[in-house]
N, C-alpha and C. Protein backbone atom coordinates (compact mmCIF):
# COMPACT_ATOMS: atom_id res chain seq x y z
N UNK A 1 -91.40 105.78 38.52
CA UNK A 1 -91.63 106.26 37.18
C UNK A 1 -93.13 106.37 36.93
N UNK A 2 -93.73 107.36 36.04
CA UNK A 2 -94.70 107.56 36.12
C UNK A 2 -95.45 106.91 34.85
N UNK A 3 -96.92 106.60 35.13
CA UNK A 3 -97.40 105.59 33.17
C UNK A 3 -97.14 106.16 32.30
N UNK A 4 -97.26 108.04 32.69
CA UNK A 4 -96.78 109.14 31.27
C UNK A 4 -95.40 108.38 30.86
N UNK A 5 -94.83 108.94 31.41
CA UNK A 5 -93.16 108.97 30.96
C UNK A 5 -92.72 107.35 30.47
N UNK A 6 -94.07 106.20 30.97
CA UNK A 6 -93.20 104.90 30.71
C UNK A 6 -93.92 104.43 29.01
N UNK A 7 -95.05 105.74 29.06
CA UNK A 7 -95.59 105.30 27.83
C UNK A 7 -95.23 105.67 26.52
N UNK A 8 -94.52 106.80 26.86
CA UNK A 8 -93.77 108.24 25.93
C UNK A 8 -92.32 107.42 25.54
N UNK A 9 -92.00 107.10 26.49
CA UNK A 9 -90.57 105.84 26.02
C UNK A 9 -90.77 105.23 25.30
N UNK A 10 -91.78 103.88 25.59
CA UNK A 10 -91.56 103.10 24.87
C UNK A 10 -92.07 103.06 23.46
N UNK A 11 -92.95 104.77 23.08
CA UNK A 11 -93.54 105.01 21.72
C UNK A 11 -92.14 105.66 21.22
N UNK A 12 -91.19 106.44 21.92
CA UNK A 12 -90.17 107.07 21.08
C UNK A 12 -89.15 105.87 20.87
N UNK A 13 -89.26 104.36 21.61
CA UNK A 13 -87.99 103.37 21.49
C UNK A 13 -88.94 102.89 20.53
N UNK A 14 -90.27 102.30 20.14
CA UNK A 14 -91.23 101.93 18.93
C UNK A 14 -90.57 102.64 17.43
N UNK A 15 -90.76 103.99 17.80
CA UNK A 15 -90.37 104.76 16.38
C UNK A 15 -88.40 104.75 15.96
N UNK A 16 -87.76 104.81 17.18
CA UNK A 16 -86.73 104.36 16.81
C UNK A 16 -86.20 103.02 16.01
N UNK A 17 -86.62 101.81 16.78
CA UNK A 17 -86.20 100.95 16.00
C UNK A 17 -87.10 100.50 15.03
N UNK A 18 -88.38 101.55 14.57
CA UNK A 18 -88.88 101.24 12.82
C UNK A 18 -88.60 102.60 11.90
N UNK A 19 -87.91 103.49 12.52
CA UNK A 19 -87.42 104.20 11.71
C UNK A 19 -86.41 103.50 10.24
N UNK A 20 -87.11 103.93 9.23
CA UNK A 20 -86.55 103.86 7.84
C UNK A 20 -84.76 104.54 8.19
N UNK A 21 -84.11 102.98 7.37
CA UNK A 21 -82.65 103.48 7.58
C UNK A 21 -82.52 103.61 5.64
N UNK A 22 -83.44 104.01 4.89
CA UNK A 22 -82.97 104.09 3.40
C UNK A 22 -82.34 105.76 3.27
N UNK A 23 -82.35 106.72 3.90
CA UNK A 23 -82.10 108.17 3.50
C UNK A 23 -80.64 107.73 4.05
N UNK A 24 -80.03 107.27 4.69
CA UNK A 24 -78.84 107.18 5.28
C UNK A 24 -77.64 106.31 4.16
N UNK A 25 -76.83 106.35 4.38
CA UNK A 25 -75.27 106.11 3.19
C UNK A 25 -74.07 106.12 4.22
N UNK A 26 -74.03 105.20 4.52
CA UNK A 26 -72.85 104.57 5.87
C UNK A 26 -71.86 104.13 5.13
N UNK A 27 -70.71 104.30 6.00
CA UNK A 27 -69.20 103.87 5.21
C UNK A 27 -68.65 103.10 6.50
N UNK A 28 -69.07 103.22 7.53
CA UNK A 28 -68.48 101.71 8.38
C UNK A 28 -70.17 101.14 9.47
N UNK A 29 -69.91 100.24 10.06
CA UNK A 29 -70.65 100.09 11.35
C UNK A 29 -69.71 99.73 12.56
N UNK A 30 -69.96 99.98 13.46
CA UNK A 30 -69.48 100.02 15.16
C UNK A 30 -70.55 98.25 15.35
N UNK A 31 -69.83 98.11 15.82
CA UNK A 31 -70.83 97.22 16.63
C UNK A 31 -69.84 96.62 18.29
N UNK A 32 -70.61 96.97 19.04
CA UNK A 32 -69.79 96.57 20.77
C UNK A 32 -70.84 96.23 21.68
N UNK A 33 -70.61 95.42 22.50
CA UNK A 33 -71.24 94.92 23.62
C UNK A 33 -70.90 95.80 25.25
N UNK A 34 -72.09 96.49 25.88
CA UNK A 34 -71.83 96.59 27.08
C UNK A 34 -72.51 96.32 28.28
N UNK A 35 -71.42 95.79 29.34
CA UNK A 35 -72.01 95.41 30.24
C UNK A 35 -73.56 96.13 31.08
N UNK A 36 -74.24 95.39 31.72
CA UNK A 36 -75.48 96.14 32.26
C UNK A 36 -75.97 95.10 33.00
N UNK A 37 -76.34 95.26 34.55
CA UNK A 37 -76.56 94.60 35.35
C UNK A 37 -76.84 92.74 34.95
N UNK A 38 -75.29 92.95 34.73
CA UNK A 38 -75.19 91.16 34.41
C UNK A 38 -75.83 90.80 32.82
N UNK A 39 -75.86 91.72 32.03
CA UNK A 39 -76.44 91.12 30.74
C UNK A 39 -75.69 92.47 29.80
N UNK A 40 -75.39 91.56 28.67
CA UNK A 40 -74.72 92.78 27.30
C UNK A 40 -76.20 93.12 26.42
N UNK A 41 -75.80 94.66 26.19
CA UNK A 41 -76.36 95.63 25.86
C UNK A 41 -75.64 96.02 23.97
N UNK A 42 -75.94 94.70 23.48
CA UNK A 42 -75.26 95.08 22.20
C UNK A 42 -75.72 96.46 21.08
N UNK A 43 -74.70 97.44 21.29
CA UNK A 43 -75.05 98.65 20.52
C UNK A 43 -74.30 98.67 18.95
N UNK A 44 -75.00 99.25 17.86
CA UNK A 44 -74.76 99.59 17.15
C UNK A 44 -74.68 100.88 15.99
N UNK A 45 -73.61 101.33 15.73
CA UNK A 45 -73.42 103.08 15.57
C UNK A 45 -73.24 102.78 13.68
N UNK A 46 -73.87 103.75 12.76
CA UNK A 46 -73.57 103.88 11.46
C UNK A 46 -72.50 105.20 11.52
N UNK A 47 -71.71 105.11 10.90
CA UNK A 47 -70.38 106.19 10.39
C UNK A 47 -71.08 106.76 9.20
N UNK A 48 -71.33 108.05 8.95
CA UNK A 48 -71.81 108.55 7.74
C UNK A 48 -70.21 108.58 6.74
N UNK A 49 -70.40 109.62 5.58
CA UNK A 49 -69.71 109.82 5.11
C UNK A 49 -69.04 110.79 5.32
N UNK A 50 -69.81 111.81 6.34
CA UNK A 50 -69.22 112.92 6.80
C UNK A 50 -68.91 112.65 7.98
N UNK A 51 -68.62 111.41 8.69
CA UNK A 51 -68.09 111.04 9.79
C UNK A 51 -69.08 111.09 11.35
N UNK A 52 -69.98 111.45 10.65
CA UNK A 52 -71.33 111.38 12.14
C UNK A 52 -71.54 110.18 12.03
N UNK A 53 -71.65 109.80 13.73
CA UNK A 53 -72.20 108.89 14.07
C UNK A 53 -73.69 108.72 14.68
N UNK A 54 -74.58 107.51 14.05
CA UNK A 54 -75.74 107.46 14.24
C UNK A 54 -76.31 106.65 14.63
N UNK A 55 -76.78 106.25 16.20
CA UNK A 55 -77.46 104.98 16.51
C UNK A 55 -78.31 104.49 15.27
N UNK A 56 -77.87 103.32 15.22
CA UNK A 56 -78.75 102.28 14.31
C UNK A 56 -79.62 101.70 14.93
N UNK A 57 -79.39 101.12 16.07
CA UNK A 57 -79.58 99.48 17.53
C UNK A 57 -79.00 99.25 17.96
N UNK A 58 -79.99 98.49 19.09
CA UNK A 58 -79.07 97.67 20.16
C UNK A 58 -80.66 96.86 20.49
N UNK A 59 -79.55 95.44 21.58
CA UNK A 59 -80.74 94.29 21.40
C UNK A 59 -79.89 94.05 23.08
N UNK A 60 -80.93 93.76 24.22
CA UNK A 60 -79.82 93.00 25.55
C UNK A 60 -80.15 91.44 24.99
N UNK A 61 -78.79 91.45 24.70
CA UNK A 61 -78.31 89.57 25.11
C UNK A 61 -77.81 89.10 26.38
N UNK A 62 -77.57 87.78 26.38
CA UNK A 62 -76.65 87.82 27.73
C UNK A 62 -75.21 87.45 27.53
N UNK A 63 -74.45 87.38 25.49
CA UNK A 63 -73.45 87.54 25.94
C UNK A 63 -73.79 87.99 24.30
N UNK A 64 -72.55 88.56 23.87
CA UNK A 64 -71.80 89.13 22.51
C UNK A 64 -72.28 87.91 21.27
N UNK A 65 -72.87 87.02 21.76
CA UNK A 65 -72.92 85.64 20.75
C UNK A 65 -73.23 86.45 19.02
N UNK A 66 -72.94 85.01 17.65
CA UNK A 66 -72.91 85.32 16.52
C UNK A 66 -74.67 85.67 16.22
N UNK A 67 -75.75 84.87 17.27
CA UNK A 67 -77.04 84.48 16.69
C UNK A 67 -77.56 86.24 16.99
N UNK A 68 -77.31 86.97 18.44
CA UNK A 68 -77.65 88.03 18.31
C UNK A 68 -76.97 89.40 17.78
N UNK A 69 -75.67 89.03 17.20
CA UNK A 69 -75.71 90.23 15.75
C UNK A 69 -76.23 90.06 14.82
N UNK A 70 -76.20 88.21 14.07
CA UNK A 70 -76.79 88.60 13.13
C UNK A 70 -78.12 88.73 13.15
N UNK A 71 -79.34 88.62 14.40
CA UNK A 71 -80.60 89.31 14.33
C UNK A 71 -80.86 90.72 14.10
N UNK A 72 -79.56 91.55 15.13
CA UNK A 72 -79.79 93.29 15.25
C UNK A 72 -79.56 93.09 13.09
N UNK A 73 -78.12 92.85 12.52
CA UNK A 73 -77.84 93.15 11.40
C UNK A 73 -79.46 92.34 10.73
N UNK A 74 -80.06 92.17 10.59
CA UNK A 74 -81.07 91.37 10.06
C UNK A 74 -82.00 92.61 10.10
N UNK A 75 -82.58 92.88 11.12
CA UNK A 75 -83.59 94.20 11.44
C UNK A 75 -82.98 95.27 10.78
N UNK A 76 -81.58 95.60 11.19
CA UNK A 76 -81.17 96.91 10.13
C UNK A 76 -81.71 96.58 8.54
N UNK A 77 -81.21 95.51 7.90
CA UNK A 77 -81.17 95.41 6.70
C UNK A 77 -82.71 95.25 6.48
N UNK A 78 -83.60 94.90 7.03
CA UNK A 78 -85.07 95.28 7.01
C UNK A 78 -85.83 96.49 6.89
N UNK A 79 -84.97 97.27 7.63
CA UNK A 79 -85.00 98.85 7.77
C UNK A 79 -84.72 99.59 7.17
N UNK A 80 -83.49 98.91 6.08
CA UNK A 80 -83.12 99.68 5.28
C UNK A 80 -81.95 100.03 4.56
N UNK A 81 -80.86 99.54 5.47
CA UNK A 81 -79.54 99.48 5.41
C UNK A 81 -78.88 98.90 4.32
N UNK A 82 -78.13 100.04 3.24
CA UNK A 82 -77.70 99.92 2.02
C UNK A 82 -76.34 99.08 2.23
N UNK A 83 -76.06 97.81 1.92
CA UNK A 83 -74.82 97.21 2.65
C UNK A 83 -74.11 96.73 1.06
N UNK A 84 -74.67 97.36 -0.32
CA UNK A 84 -74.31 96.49 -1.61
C UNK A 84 -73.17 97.13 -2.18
N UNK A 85 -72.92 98.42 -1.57
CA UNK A 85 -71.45 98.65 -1.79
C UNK A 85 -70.44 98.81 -1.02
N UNK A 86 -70.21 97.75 -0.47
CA UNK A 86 -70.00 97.65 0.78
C UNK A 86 -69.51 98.57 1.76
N UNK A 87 -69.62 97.82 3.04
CA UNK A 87 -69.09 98.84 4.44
C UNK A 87 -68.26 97.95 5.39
N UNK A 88 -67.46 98.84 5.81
CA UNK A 88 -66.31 98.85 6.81
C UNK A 88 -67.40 98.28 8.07
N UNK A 89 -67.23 97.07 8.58
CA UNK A 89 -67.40 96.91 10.24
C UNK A 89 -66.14 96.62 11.07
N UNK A 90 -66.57 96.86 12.16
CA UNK A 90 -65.64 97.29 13.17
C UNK A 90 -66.85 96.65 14.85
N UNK A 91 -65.88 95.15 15.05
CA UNK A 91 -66.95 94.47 16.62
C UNK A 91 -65.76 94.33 17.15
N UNK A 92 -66.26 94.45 18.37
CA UNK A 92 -65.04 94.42 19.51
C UNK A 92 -65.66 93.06 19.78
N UNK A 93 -64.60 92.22 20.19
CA UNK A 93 -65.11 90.73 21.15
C UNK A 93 -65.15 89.72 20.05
């Protein structure tokens, strides 16, 4: 891999997870764990209202545990995430 391409990543994974989640209006969250060379890759998807789905996050743990959702859900709600009328979640595990 080249320094370009490893530097261009990790500024577009920077702006991803401080991207402002206030323009967004979710009616469920996804949340699932997947495997990845021996460690979970916990992802998380927002359901609009028009039914698109939209990476929110993901964090590698090394298993599905309660301490690292509620950090990813912690950073969302930092970000932005309108949760006061409420929303549908949906975790596998």
């Amino acid at each position: 891999m080249s320094n370009q391409f490893i530097e261009q990543s990790s500024e577009k994974l920077a702006e991803f997870e401080k991207r402002s989640l206030h323009p967004y209006e979710f009616v469920g969250i996804f949340i699932d764990g997947k495997s990845l060379a021996k460690e979970q890759i916990i992802i998380v998807l927002g359901v609009s209202e028009t039914g698109e789905k939209i990476p929110l996050g993901f964090a590698q743990s090394y298993t599905e545990n309660s301490e690292s959702i509620k950090n990813i859900l912690t950073e969302l709600i930092d970000r932005g995430l309108a949760y006061e009328t409420g929303l549908l979640f949906i975790v596998d595990g």
